[in-house]
C-alpha atoms as a PDB file:
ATOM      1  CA  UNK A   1       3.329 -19.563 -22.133  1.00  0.00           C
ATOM      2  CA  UNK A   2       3.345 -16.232 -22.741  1.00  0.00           C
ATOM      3  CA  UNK A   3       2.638 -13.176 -20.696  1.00  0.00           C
ATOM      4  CA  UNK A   4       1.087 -10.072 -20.806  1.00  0.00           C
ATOM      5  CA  UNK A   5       3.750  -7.335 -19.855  1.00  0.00           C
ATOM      6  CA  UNK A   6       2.492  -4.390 -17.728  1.00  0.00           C
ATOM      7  CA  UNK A   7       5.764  -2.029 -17.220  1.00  0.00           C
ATOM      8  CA  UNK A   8       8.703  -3.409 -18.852  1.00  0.00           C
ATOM      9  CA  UNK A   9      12.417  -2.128 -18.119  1.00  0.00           C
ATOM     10  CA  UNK A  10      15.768  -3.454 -19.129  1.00  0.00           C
ATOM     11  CA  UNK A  11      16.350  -6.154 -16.565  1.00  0.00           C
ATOM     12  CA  UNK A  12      12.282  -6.753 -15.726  1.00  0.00           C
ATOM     13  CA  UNK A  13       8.897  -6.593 -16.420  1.00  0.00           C
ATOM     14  CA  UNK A  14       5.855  -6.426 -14.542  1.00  0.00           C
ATOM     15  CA  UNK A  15       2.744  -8.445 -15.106  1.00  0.00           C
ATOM     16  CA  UNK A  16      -0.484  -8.819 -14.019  1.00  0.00           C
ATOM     17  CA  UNK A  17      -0.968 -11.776 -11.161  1.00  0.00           C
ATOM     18  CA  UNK A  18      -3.599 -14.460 -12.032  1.00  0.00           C
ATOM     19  CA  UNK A  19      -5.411 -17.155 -10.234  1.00  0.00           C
ATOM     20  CA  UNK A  20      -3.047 -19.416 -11.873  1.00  0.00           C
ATOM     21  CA  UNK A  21      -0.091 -17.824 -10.069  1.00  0.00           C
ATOM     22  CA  UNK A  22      -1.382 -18.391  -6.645  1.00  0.00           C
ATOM     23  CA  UNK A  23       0.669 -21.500  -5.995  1.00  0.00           C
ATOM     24  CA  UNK A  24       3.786 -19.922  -6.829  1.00  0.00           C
ATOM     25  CA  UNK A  25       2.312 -17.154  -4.552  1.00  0.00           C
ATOM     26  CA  UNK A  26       1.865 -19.249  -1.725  1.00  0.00           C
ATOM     27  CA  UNK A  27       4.643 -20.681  -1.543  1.00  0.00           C
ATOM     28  CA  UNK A  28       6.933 -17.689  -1.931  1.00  0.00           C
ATOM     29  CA  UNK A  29       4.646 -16.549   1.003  1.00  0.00           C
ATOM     30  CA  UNK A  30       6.702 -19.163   2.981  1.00  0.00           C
ATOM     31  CA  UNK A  31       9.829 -17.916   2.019  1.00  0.00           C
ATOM     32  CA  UNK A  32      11.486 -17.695   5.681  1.00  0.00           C
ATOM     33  CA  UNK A  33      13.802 -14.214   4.579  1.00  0.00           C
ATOM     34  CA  UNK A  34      11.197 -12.740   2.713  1.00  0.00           C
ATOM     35  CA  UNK A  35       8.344 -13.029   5.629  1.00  0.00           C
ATOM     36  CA  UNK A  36      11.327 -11.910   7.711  1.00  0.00           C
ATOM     37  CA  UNK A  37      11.695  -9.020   5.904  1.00  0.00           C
ATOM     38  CA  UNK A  38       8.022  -8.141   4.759  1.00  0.00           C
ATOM     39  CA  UNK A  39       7.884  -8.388   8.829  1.00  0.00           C
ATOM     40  CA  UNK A  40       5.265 -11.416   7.630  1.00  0.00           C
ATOM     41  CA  UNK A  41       3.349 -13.514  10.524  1.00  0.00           C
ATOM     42  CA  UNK A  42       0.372 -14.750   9.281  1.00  0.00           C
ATOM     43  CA  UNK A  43      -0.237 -18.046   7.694  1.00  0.00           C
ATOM     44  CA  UNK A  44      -1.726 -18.303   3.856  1.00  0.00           C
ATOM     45  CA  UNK A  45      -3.299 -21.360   2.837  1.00  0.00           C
ATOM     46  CA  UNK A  46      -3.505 -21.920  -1.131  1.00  0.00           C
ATOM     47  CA  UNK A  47      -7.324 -21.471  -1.049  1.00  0.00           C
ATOM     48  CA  UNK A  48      -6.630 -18.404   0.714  1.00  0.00           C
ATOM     49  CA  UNK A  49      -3.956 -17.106  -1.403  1.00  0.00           C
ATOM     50  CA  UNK A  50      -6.174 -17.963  -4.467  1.00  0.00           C
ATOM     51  CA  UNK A  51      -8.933 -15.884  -3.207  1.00  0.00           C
ATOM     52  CA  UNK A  52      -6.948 -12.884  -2.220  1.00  0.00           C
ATOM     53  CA  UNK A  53      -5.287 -12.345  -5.585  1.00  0.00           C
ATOM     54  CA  UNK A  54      -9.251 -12.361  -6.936  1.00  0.00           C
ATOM     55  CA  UNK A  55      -9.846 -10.162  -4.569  1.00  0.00           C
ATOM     56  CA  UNK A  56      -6.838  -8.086  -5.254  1.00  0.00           C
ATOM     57  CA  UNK A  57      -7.815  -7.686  -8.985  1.00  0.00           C
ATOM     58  CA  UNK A  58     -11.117  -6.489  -8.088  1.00  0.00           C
ATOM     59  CA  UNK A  59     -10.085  -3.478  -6.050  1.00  0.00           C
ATOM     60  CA  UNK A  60      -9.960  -0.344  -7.399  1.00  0.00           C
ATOM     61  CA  UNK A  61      -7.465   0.918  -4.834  1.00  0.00           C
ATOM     62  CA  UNK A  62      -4.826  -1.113  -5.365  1.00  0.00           C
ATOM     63  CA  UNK A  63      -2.412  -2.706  -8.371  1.00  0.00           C
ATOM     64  CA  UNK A  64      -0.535  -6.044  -7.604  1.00  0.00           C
ATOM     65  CA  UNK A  65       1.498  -7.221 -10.308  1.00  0.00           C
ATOM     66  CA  UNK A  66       4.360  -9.846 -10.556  1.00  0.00           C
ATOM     67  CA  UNK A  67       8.489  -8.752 -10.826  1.00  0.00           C
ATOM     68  CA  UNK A  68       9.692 -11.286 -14.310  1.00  0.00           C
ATOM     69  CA  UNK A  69      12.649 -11.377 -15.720  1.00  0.00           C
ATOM     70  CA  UNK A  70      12.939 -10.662 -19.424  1.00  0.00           C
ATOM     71  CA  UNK A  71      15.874 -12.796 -20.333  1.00  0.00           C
ATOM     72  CA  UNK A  72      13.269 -16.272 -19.351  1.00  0.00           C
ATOM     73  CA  UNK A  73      10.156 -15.036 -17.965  1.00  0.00           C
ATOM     74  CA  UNK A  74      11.647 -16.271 -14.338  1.00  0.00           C
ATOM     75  CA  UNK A  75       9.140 -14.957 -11.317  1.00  0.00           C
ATOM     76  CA  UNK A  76      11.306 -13.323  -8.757  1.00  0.00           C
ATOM     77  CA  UNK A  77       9.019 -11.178  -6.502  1.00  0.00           C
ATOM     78  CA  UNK A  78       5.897  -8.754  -6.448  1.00  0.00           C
ATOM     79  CA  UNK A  79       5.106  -5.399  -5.998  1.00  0.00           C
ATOM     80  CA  UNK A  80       2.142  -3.485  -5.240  1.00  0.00           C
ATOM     81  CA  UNK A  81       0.330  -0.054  -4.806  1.00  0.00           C
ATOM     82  CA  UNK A  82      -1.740  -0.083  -2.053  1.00  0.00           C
ATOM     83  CA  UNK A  83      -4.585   2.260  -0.335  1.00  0.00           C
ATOM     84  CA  UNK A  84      -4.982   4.111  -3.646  1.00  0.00           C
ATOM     85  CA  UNK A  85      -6.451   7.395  -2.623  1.00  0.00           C
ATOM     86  CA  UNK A  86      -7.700  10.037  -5.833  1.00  0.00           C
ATOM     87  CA  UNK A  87      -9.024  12.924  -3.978  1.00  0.00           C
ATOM     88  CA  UNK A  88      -5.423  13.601  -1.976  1.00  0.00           C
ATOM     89  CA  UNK A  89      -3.768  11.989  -4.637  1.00  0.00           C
ATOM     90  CA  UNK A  90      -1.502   9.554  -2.272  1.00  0.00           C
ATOM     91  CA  UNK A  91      -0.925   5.579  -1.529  1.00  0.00           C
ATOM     92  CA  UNK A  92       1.576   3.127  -0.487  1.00  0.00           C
ATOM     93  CA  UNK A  93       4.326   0.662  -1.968  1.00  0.00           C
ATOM     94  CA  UNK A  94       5.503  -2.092  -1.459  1.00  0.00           C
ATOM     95  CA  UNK A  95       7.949  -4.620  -3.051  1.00  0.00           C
ATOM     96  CA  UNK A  96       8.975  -8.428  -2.256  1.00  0.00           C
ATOM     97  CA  UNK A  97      11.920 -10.066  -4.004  1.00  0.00           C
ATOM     98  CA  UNK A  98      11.297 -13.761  -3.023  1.00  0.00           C
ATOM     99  CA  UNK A  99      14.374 -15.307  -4.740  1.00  0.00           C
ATOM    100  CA  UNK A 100      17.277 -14.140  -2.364  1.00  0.00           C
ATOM    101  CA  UNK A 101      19.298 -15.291  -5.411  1.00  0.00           C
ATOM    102  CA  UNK A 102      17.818 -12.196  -7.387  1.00  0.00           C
ATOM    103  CA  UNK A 103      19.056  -9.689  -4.948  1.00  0.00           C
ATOM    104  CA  UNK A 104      21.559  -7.212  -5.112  1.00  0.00           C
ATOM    105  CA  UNK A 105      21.363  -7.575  -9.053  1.00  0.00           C
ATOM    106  CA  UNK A 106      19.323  -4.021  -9.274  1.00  0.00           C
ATOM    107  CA  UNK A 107      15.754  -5.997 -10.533  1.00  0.00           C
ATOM    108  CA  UNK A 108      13.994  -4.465  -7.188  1.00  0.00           C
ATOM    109  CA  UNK A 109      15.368  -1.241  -8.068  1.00  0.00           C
ATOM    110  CA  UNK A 110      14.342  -1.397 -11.381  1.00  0.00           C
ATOM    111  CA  UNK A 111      10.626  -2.787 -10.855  1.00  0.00           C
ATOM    112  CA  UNK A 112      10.375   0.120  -8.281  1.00  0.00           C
ATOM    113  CA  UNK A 113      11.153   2.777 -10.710  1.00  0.00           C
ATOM    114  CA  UNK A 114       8.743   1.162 -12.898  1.00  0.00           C
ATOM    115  CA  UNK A 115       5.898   1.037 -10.596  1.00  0.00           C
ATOM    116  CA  UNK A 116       6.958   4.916  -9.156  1.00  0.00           C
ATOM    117  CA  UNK A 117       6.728   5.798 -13.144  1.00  0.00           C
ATOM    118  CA  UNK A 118       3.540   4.323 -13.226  1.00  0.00           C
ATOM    119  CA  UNK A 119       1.934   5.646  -9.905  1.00  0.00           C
ATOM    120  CA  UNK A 120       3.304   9.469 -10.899  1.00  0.00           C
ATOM    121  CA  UNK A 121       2.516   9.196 -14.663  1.00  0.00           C
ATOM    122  CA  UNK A 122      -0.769   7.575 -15.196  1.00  0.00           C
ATOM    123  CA  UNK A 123      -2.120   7.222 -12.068  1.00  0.00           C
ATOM    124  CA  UNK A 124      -1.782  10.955 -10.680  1.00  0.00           C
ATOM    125  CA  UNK A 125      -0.124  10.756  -7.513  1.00  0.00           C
ATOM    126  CA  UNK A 126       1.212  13.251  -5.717  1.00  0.00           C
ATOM    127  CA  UNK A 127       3.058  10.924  -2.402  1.00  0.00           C
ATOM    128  CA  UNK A 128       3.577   8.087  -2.314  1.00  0.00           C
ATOM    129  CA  UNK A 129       4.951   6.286   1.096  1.00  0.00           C
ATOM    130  CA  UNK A 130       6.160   3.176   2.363  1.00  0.00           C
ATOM    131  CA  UNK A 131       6.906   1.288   5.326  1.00  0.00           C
ATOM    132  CA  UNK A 132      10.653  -0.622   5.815  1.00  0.00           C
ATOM    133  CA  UNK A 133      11.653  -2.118   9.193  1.00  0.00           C
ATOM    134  CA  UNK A 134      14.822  -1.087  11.033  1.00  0.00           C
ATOM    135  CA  UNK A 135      17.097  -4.596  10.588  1.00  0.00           C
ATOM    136  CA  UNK A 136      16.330  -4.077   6.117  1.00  0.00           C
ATOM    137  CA  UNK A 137      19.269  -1.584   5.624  1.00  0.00           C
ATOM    138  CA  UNK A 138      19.462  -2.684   2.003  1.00  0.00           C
ATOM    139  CA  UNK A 139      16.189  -1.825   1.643  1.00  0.00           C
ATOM    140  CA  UNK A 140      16.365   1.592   3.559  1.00  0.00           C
ATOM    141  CA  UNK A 141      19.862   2.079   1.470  1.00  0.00           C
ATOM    142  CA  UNK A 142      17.185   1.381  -2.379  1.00  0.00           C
ATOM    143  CA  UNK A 143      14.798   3.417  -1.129  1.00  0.00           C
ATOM    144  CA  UNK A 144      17.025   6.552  -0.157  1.00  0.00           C
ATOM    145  CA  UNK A 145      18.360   6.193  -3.497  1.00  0.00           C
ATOM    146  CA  UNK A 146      14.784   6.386  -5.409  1.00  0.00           C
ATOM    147  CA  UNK A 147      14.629   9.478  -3.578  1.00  0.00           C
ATOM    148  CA  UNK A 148      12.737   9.139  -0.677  1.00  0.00           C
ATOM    149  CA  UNK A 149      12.446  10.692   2.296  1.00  0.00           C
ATOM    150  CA  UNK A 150      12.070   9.615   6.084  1.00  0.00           C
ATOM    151  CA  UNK A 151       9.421  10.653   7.865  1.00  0.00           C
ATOM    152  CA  UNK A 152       9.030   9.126  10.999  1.00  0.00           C
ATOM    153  CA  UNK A 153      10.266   6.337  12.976  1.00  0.00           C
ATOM    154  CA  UNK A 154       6.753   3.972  15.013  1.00  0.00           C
ATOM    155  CA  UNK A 155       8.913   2.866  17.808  1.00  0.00           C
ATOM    156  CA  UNK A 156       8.696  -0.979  18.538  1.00  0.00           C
ATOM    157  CA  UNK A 157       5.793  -1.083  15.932  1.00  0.00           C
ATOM    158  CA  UNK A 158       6.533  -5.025  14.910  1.00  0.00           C
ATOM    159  CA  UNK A 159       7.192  -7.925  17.152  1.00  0.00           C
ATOM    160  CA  UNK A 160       9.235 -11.064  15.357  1.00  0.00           C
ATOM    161  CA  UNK A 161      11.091 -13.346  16.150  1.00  0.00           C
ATOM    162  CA  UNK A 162      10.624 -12.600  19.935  1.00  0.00           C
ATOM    163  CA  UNK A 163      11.610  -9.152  19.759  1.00  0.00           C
ATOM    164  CA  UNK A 164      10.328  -5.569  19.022  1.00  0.00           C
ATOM    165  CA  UNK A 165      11.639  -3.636  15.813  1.00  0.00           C
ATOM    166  CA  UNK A 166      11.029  -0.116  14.292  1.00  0.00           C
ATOM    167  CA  UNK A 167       9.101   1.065  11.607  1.00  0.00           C
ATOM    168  CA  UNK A 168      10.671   3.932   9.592  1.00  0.00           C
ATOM    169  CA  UNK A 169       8.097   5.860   7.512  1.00  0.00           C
ATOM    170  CA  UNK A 170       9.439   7.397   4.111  1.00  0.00           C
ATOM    171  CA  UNK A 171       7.701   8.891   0.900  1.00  0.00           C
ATOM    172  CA  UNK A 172       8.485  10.622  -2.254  1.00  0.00           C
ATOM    173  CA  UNK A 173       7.220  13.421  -3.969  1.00  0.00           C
ATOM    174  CA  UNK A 174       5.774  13.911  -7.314  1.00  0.00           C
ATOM    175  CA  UNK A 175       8.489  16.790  -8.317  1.00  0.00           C
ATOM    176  CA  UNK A 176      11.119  14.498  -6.354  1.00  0.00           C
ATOM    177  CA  UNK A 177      10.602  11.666  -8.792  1.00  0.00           C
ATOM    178  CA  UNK A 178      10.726  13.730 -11.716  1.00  0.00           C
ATOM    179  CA  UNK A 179      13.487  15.980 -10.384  1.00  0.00           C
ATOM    180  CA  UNK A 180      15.402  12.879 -10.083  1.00  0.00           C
ATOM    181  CA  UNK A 181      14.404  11.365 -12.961  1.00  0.00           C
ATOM    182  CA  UNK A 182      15.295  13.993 -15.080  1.00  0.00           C
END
């Protein structure tokens, strides 16, 4: 089958998520290291799943897409911009690689510099921001590198697994991005 690709990069490309990806969805939902760190504790069903990514391609303020690889189309992950905001020219990002086997091989990095190119360059932000819990220093480690910032720390703002956890707060900048792009 072939796909349409979104934002394509060396290592991967983004595509648009369909109602025919929603069982691969759901059960990446289950994932147990991914819901641990997406701080996930709801449960999905695949009706569910199938009617939020409907939903999710309906809404203006928001773009959900799929992380591929190039080399054999493999799905490893999503990422999204969220709370799309015109007038201040802001939103939110966030990214899930669901095949541990896929990480540390610079794909999330790559699919976030993809999706930052995109939010900057034809969507108009100005900030963009995202949320990563205290026990994801990988995560915190990716993100400094992009180039963003913390902000703020919401104390105890998650309970799993039977204990509280930080929220740490971070953005970037339109002139960050491009001063660190180049």
């Amino acid at each position: 089958m072939k796909y349409a690709r979104f934002l394509e990069g060396k290592q991967v490309y983004l595509r648009p998520i369909g109602v025919e990806d929603a069982e691969w969805y759901f059960y990446n939902l289950y994932d147990p290291e991914t819901r641990r760190l997406t701080g996930t504790q709801r449960h999905f069903t695949k009706e569910g799943t199938a009617a939020y990514i409907e939903r999710k391609n309906q809404d203006d303020s928001s773009v959900l897409l799929l992380i591929a690889l190039r080399e054999n189309d493999e799905l490893i992950g999503d990422i999204a911009l969220q709370d799309i905001d015109p007038y201040n020219r802001n939103c939110n990002i966030r990214i899930a690689i669901s095949s541990q086997a896929q990480t540390g091989k610079g794909y999330g990095s790559e699919a976030l510099r993809l999706m930052l190119d995109y939010g900057f360059g034809i969507l108009n932000m100005h900030r963009i921001e995202l949320n990563v819990f205290d026990y994801n220093p990988r995560a915190l480690h990716v993100y400094e590198k992009l180039g963003f910032k913390k902000e703020g720390v919401q104390r105890e703002a998650l309970f799993y697994n039977h204990k509280y956890h930080d929220s740490i707060t971070m953005s970037l900048l339109e002139h960050e991005f491009r001063a660190a792009k180049g």
